[in-house]
Protein backbone atom coordinates (compact mmCIF):
# COMPACT_ATOMS: atom_id res chain seq x y z
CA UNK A 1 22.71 -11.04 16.42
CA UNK A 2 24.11 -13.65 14.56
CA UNK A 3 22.60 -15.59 11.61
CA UNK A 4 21.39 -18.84 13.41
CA UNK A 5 20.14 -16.42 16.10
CA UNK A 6 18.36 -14.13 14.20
CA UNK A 7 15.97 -16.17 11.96
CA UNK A 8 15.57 -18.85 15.23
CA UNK A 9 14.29 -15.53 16.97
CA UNK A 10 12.29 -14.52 14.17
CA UNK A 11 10.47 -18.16 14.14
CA UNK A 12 10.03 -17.95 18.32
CA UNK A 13 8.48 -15.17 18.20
CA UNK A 14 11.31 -13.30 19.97
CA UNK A 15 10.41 -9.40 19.99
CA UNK A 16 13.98 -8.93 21.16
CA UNK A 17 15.22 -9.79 17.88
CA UNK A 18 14.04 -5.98 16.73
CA UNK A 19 13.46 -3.65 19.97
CA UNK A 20 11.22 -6.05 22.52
CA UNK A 21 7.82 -3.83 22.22
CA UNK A 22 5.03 -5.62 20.32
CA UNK A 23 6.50 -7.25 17.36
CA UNK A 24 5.68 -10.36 18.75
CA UNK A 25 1.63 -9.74 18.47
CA UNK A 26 2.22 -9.11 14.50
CA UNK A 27 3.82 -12.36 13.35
CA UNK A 28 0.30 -14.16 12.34
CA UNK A 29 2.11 -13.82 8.88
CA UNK A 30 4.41 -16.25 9.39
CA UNK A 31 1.79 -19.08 9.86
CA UNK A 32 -1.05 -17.77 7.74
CA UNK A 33 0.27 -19.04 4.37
CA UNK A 34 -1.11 -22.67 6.58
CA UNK A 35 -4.20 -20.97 8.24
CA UNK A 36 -5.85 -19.33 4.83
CA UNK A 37 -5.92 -22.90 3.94
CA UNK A 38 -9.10 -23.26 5.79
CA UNK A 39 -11.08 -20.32 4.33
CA UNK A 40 -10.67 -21.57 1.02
CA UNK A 41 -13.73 -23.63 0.36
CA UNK A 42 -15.33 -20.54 1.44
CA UNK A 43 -14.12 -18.10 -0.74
CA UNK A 44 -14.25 -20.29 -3.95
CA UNK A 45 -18.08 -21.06 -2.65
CA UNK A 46 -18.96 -16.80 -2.90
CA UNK A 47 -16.57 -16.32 -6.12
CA UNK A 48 -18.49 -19.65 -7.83
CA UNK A 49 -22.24 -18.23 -6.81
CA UNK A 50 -21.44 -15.07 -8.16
CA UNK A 51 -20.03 -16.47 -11.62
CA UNK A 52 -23.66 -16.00 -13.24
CA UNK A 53 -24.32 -12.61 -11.77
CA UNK A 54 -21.57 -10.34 -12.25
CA UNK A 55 -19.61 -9.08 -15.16
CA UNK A 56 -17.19 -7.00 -12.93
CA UNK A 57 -15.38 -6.77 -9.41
CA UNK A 58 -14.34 -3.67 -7.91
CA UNK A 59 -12.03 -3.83 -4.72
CA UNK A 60 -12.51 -0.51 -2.25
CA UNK A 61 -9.38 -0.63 -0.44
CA UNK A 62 -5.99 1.42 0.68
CA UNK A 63 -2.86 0.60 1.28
CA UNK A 64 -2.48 -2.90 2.11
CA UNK A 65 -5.84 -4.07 1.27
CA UNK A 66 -5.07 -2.74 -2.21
CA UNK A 67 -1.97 -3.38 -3.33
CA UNK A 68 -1.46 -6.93 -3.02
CA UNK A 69 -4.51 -6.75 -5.19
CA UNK A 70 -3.67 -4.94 -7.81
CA UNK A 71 -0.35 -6.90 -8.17
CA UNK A 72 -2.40 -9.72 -8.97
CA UNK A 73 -4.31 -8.14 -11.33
CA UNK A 74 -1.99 -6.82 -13.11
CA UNK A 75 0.41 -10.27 -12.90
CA UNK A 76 -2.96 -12.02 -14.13
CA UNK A 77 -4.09 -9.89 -16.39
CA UNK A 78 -7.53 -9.67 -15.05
CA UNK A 79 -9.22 -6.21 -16.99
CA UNK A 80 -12.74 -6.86 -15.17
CA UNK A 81 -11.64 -6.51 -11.45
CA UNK A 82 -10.66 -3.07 -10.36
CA UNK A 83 -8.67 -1.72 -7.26
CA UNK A 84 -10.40 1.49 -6.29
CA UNK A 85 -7.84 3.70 -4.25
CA UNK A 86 -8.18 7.14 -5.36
CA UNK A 87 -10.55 9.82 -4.37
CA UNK A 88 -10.17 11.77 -6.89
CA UNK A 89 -13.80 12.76 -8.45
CA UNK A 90 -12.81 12.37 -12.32
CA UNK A 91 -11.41 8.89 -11.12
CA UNK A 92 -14.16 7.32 -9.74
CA UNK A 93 -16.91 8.78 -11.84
CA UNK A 94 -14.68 7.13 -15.04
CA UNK A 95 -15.08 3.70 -13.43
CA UNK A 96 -18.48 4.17 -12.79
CA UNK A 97 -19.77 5.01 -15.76
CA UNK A 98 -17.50 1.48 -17.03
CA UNK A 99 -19.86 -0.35 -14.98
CA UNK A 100 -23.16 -2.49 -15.22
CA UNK A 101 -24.19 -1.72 -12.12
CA UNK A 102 -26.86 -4.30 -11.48
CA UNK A 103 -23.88 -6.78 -12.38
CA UNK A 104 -20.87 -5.65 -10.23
CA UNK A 105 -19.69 -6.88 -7.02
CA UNK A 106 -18.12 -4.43 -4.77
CA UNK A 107 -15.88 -5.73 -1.82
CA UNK A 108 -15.08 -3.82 0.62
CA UNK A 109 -11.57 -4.42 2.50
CA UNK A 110 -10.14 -2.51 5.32
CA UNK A 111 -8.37 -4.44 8.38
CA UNK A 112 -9.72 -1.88 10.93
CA UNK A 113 -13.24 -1.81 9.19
CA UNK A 114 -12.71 2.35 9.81
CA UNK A 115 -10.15 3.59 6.85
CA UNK A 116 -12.01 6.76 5.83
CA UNK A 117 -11.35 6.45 2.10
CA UNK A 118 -13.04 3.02 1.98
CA UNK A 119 -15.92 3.51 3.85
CA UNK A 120 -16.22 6.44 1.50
CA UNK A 121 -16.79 4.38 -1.52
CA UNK A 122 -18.93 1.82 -0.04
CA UNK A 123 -21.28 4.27 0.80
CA UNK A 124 -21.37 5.57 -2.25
CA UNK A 125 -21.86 2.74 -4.36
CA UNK A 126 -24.00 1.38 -2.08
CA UNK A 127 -26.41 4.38 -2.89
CA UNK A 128 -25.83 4.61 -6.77
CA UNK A 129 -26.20 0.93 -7.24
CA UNK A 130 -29.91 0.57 -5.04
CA UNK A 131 -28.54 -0.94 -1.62
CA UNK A 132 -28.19 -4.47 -3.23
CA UNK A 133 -26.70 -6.10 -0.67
CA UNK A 134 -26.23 -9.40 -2.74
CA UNK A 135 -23.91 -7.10 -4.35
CA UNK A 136 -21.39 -6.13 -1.03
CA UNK A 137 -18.88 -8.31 0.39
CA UNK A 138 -16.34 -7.37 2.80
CA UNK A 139 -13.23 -8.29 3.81
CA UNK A 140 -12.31 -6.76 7.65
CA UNK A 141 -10.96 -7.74 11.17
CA UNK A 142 -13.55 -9.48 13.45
CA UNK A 143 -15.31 -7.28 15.50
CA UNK A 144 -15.10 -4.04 13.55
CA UNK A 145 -17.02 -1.13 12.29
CA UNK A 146 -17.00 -2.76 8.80
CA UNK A 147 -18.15 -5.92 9.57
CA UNK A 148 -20.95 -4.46 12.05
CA UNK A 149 -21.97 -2.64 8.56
CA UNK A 150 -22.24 -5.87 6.45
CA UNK A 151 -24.18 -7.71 8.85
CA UNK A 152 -26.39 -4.90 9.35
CA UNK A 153 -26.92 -4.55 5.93
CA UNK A 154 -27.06 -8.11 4.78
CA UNK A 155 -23.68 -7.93 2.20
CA UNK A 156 -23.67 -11.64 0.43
CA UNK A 157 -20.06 -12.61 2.28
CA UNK A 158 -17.73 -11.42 5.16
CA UNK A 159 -14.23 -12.49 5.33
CA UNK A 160 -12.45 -12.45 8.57
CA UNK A 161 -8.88 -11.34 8.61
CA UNK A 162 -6.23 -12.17 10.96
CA UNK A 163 -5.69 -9.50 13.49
CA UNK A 164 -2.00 -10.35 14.35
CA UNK A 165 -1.12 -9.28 10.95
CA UNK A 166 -0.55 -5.78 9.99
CA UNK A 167 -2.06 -4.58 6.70
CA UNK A 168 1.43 -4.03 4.94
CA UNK A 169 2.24 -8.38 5.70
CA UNK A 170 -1.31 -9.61 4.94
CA UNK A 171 -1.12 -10.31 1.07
CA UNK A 172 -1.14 -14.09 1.88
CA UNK A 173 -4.29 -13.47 4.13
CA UNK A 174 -8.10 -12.74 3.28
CA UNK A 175 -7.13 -9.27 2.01
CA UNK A 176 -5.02 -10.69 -1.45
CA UNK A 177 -6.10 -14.41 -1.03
CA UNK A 178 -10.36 -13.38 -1.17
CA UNK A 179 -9.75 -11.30 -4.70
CA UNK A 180 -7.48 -13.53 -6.20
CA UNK A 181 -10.04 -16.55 -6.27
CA UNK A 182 -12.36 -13.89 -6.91
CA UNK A 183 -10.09 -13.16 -10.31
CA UNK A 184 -9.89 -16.76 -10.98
CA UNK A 185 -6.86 -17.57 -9.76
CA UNK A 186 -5.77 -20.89 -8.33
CA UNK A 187 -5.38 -20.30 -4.80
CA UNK A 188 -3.78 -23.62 -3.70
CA UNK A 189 -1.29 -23.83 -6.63
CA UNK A 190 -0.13 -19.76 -5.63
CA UNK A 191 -0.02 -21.04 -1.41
CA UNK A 192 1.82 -24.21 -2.98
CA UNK A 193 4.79 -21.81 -3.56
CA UNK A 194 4.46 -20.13 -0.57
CA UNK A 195 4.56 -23.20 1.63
CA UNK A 196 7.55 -23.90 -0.25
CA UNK A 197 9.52 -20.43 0.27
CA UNK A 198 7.96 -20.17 3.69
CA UNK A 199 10.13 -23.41 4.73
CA UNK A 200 12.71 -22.28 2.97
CA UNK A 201 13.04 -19.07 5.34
CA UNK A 202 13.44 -21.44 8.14
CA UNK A 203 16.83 -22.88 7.40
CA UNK A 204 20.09 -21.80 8.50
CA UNK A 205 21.85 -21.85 5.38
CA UNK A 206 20.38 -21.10 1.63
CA UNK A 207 17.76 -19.03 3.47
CA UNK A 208 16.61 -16.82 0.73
CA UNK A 209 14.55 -14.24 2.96
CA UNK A 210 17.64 -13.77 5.20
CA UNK A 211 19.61 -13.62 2.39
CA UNK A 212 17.72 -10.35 1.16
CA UNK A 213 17.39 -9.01 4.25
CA UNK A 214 20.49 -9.03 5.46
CA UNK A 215 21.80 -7.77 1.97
CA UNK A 216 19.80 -4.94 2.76
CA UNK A 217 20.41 -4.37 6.65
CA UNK A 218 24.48 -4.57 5.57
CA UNK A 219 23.76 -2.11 2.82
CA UNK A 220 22.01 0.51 4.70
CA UNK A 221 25.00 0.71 7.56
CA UNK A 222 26.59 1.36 4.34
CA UNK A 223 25.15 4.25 3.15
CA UNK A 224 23.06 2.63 0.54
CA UNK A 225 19.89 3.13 1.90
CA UNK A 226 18.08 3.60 -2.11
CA UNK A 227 16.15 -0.23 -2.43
CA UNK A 228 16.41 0.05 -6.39
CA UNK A 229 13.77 -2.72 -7.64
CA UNK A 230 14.35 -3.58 -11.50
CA UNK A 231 11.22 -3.00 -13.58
CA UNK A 232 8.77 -6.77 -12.78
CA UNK A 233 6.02 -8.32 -13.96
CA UNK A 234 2.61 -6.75 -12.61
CA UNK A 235 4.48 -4.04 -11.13
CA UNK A 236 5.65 -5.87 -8.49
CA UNK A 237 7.19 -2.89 -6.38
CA UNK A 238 3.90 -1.09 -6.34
CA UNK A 239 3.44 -3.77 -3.12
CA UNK A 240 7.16 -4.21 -2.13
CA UNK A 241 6.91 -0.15 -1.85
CA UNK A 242 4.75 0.02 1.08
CA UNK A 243 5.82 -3.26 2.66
CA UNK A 244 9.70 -1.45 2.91
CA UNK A 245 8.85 1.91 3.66
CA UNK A 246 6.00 1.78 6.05
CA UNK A 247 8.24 -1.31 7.90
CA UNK A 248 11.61 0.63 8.08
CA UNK A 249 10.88 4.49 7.68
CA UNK A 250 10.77 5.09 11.73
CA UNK A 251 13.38 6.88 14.35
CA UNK A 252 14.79 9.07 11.33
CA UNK A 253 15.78 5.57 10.15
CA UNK A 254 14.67 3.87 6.79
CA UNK A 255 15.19 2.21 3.67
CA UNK A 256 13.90 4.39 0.83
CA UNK A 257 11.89 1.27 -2.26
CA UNK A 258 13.00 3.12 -5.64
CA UNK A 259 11.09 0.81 -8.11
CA UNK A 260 12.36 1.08 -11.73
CA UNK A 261 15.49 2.91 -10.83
CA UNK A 262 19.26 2.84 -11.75
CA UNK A 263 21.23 0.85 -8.78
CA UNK A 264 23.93 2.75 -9.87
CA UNK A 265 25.52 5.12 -7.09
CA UNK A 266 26.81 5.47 -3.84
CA UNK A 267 23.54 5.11 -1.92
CA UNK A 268 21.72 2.60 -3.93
CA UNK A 269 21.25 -1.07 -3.87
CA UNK A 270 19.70 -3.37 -6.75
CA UNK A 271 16.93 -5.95 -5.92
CA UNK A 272 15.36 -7.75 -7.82
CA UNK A 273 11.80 -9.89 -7.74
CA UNK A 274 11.73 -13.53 -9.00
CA UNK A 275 8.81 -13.68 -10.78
CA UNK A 276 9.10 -16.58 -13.75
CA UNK A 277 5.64 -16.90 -13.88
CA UNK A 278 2.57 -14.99 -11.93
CA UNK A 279 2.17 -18.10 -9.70
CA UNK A 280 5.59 -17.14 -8.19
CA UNK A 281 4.05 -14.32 -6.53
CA UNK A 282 2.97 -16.81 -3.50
CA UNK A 283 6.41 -17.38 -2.99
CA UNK A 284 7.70 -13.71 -3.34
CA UNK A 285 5.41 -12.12 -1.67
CA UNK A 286 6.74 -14.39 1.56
CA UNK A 287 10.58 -14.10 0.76
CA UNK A 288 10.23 -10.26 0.78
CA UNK A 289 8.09 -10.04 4.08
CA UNK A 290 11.09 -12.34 5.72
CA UNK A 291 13.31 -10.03 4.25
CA UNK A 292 11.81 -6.84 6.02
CA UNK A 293 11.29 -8.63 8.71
CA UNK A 294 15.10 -9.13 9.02
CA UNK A 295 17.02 -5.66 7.86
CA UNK A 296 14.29 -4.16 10.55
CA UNK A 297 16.43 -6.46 13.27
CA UNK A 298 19.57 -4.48 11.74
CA UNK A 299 18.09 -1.26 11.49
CA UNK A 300 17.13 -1.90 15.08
CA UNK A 301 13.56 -0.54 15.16
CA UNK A 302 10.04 -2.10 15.20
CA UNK A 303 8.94 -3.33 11.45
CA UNK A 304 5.79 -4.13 12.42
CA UNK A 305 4.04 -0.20 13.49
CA UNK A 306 3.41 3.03 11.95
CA UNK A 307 3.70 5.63 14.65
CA UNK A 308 3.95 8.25 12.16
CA UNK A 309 0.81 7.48 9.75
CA UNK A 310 -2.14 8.61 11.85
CA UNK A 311 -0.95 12.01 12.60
CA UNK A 312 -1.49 12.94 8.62
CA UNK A 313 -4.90 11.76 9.02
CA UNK A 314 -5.84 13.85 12.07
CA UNK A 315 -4.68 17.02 9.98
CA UNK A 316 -6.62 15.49 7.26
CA UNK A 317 -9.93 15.23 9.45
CA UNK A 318 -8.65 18.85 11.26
CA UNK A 319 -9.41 20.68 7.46
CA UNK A 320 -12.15 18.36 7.17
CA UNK A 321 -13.69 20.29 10.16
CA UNK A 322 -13.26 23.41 9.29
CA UNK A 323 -16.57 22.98 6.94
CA UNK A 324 -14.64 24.99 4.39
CA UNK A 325 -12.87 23.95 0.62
CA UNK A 326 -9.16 23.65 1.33
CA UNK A 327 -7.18 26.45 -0.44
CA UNK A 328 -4.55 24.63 -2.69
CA UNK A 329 -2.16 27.06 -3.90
CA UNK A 330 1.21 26.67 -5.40
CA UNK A 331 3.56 27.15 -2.89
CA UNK A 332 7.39 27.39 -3.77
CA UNK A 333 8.93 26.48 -7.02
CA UNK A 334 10.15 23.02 -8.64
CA UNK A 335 13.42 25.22 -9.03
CA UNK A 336 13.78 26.50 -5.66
CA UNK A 337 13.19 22.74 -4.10
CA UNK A 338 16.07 21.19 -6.17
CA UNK A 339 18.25 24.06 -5.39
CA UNK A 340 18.15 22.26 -1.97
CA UNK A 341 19.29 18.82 -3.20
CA UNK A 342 22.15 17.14 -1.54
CA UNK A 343 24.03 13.78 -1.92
CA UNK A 344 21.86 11.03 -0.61
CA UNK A 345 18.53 13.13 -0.89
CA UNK A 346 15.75 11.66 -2.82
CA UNK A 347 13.14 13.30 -5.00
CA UNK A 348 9.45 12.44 -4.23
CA UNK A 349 6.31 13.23 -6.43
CA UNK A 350 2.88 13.44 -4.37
CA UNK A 351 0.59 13.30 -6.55
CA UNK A 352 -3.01 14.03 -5.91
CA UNK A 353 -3.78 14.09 -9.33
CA UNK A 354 -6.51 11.71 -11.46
CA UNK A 355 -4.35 8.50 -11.27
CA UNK A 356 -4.75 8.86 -15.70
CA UNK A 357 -2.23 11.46 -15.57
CA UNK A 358 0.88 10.73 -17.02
CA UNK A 359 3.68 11.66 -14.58
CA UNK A 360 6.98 10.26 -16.90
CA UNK A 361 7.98 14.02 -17.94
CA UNK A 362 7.56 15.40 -14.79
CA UNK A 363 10.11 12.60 -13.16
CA UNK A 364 12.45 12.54 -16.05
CA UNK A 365 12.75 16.36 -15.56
CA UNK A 366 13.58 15.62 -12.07
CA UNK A 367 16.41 12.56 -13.03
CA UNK A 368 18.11 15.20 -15.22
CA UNK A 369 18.20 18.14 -12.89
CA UNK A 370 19.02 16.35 -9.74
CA UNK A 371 20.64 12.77 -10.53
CA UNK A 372 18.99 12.06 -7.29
CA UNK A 373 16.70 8.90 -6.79
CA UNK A 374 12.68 9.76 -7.82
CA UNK A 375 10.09 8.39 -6.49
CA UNK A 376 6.44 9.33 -7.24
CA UNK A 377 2.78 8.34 -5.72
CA UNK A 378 -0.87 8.99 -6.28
CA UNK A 379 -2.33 10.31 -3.23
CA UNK A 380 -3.80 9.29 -1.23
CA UNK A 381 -2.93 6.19 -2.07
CA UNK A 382 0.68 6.73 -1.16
CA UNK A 383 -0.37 7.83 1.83
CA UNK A 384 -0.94 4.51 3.16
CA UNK A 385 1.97 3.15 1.27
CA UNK A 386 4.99 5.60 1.83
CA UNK A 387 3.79 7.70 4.16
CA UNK A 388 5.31 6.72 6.94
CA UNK A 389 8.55 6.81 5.61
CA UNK A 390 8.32 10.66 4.26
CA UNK A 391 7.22 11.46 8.00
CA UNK A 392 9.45 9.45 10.46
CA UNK A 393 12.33 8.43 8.17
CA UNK A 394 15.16 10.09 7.52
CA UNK A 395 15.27 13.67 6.41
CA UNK A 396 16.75 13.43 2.95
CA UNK A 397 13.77 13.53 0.87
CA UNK A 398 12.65 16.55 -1.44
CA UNK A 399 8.36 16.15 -1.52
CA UNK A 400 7.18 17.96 -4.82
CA UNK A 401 3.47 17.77 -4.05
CA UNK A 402 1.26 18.27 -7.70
CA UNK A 403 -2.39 19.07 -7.88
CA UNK A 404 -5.34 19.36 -10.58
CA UNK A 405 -8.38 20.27 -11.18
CA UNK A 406 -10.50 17.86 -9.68
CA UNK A 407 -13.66 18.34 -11.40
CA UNK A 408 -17.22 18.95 -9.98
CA UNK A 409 -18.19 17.53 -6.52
CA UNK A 410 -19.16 14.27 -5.87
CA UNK A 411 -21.30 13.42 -2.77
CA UNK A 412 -20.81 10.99 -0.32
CA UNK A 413 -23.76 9.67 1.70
CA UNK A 414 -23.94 10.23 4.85
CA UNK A 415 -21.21 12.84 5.14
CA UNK A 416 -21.18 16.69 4.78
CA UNK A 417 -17.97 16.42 2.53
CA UNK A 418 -17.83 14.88 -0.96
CA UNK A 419 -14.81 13.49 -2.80
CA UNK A 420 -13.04 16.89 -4.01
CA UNK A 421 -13.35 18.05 -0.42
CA UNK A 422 -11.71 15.37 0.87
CA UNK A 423 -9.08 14.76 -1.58
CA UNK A 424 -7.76 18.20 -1.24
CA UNK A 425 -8.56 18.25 2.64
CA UNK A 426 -5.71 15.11 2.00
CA UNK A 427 -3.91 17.12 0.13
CA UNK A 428 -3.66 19.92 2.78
CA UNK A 429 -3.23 17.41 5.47
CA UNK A 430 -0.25 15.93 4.38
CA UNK A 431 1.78 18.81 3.41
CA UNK A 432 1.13 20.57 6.31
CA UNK A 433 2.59 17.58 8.04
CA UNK A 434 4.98 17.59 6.17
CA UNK A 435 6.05 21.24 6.77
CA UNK A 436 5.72 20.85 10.25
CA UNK A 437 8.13 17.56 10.36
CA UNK A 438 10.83 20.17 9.10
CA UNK A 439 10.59 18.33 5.19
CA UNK A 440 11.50 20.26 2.49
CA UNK A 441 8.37 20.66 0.56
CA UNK A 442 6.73 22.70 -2.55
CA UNK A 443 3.18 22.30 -4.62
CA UNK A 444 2.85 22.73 -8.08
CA UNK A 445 0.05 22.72 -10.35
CA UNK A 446 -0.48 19.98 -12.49
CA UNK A 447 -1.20 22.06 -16.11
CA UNK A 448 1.74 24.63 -14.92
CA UNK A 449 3.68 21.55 -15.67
């Protein structure tokens, strides 16, 4: 398709711009930077009543109700909210002994009101902190489980999110919009720049999503399927990660998000965010989900799913059944894995470690003794960020999967699994999926490091 056609097709709402299944029931995105204009009185109401109350924030959410998030945060420099997206015992016992409980807000976010992880840790907190419902808010699709919860239990606000917008595209939505005003940011000046980029993306020529886009659709034909991102303000590919990967890793297809990496080599390509200040996120955040939108219309699949995701987290709920503890033993050798490397493999760390540990030695180890790309991830965070990729992408990727100790158990209401269950039942999950997609996979421990 040609330029003109392509990013006409992309504004009608043309499915057969990528491969004419459903795309065209996932492109609320492109008008929601207009529509979150309405909520906004709203959410600065709740973030202004709680002002008095509440010392800290902490956001329970995965994937792409967390990342967009924590991008913000970390652009803003905001210490007091915190994105919890580990369940890793140590982890979340360390933030709550940080926290006044009587004096934090916990928000809930989840588009299909069912993500296991977050539920999780609203049930918990919702026990340790006394069922305060003035303390809950949640942020979830109309009509599901989550927001059945909230109004059951009385939570102080619920947010409705748009449900033609998958959770990887919605950081201009309720699910980053709610906890930036909630940080203190100024929501209209951050949708000022996105009004301005999302016009922008409409024009024929000087279209700066296109522009990236098709920079990367031309590269991957290429061979340069490594999306290098230079080193950004707020860690700005920790968001850009799962909005690639999770859009293009389908139909052993995919482009692989390297953030921090050398562009330098025959299967790499160099982006780069523009980010002169943190307001310019609004802006950015658009260009790059035009940009996906448009190398998936080269890679010719559908950006917009994530057929490969879910079967992870029926193997996941399949240990989880068993009643037992997962077994986590090392399995191969760090040595033995790299002995496989190839030209145009990639290295990937899973970690399902406490998100504290430092994982720089481990992946410099792996620079020297591969020169391959390395990636790494906390699980399961990654799992809702990169997943999809490792699973339905192409088959060039070497998964070094790294565990700890995880400490004593930690209950969760309700359920007859606590957190160290179910973080190694992840842990299981995935590289058994992994094994059985025909990856090339080994698990380490941590302090054999």
């Amino acid at each position: 398709m040609n330029r003109r056609g392509l990013i006409e097709g992309i504004w009608e709402r043309d499915a057969t711009v990528w491969t004419g299944a459903d795309e065209a029931h996932w492109l609320g995105w492109l008008d929601e930077p207009l529509h979150i204009q309405e909520q906004l009185d709203k959410i600065r109401r709740v973030a202004e009543s709680i002002h008095d109350e509440v010392d800290a924030v902490v956001l329970c959410g995965m994937g792409g109700s967390s990342l967009a998030p924590e991008v913000l945060r970390r652009s803003f420099g905001v210490d007091w909210l915190h994105v919890l997206d580990t369940t890793h015992p140590k982890a979340i016992r360390r933030l709550e002994a940080k926290l006044d409980l009587e004096r934090t807000l916990f928000v809930s976010s989840s588009k299909s009101g069912s993500t296991l992880e977050t539920r999780s840790h609203t049930d918990y907190f919702w026990e340790q902190s006394g069922k305060h419902a003035q303390l809950f808010a949640a942020i979830t699709d109309s009509g599901s489980e989550l927001e059945r919860l909230a109004r059951e239990r009385g939570f102080r606000a619920v947010f409705a999110g748009e449900p033609s917008i998958g959770g990887r595209y919605s950081a201009l939505s309720p699910f980053g919009i709610v906890p930036a005003v909630l940080m203190g940011v100024d929501a209209s000046k951050l949708l000022e720049h996105t009004r301005e980029m999302r016009e922008a993306c409409r024009s024929d020529e000087g279209n700066p999503g296109y522009e990236l886009g098709s920079r990367f659709g031309e590269g991957w034909r290429e061979g340069r399927d490594k999306i290098c991102i230079g080193e950004a303000p707020g860690d700005f590919g920790l968001w850009a990660e799962q909005l690639i990967a999770e859009s293009t890793g389908k139909h052993g297809k995919g482009l692989v998000p390297a953030p921090g990496e050398s562009p330098e080599g025959a299967d790499r390509q160099a982006a780069e965010a523009e980010l002169p200040d943190p307001y310019a996120l609004g802006s950015e955040f658009f260009r790059w989900e035009f940009a996906i939108a448009v190398a998936g219309a080269y890679l010719e699949i559908n950006p917009f799913d994530q057929p490969d995701v879910q079967v992870a987290k029926d193997k996941t709920n399949e240990v989880l059944a068993t009643g037992q503890e997962p077994e986590l033993e090392p399995e191969g050798s760090i040595e033995e894995l790299l002995a496989q490397a190839k030209d145009g493999d990639y290295v990937c760390v899973q970690a399902f470690v406490d998100p504290d540990a430092d994982l720089g030695p481990l992946v410099d180890r792996l620079h020297r003794e591969t020169g391959c790309v390395v990636t790494h991830g906390y699980g399961p965070r990654y799992m809702h960020s990169t997943g999809q990729l490792h699973k339905g992408g192409p088959n060039t990727g070497l998964f070094l999967q790294v565990i700890d100790d995880q400490g004593d158990e930690l209950p969760i209401p309700g359920k007859p699994f606590g957190f160290r269950r179910l973080i190694r039942a992840q842990a299981m999950g995935d590289f058994e999926t992994l094994k059985e997609r025909g990856r090339r996979v080994a698990r380490v421990r941590l302090e054999d490091l």
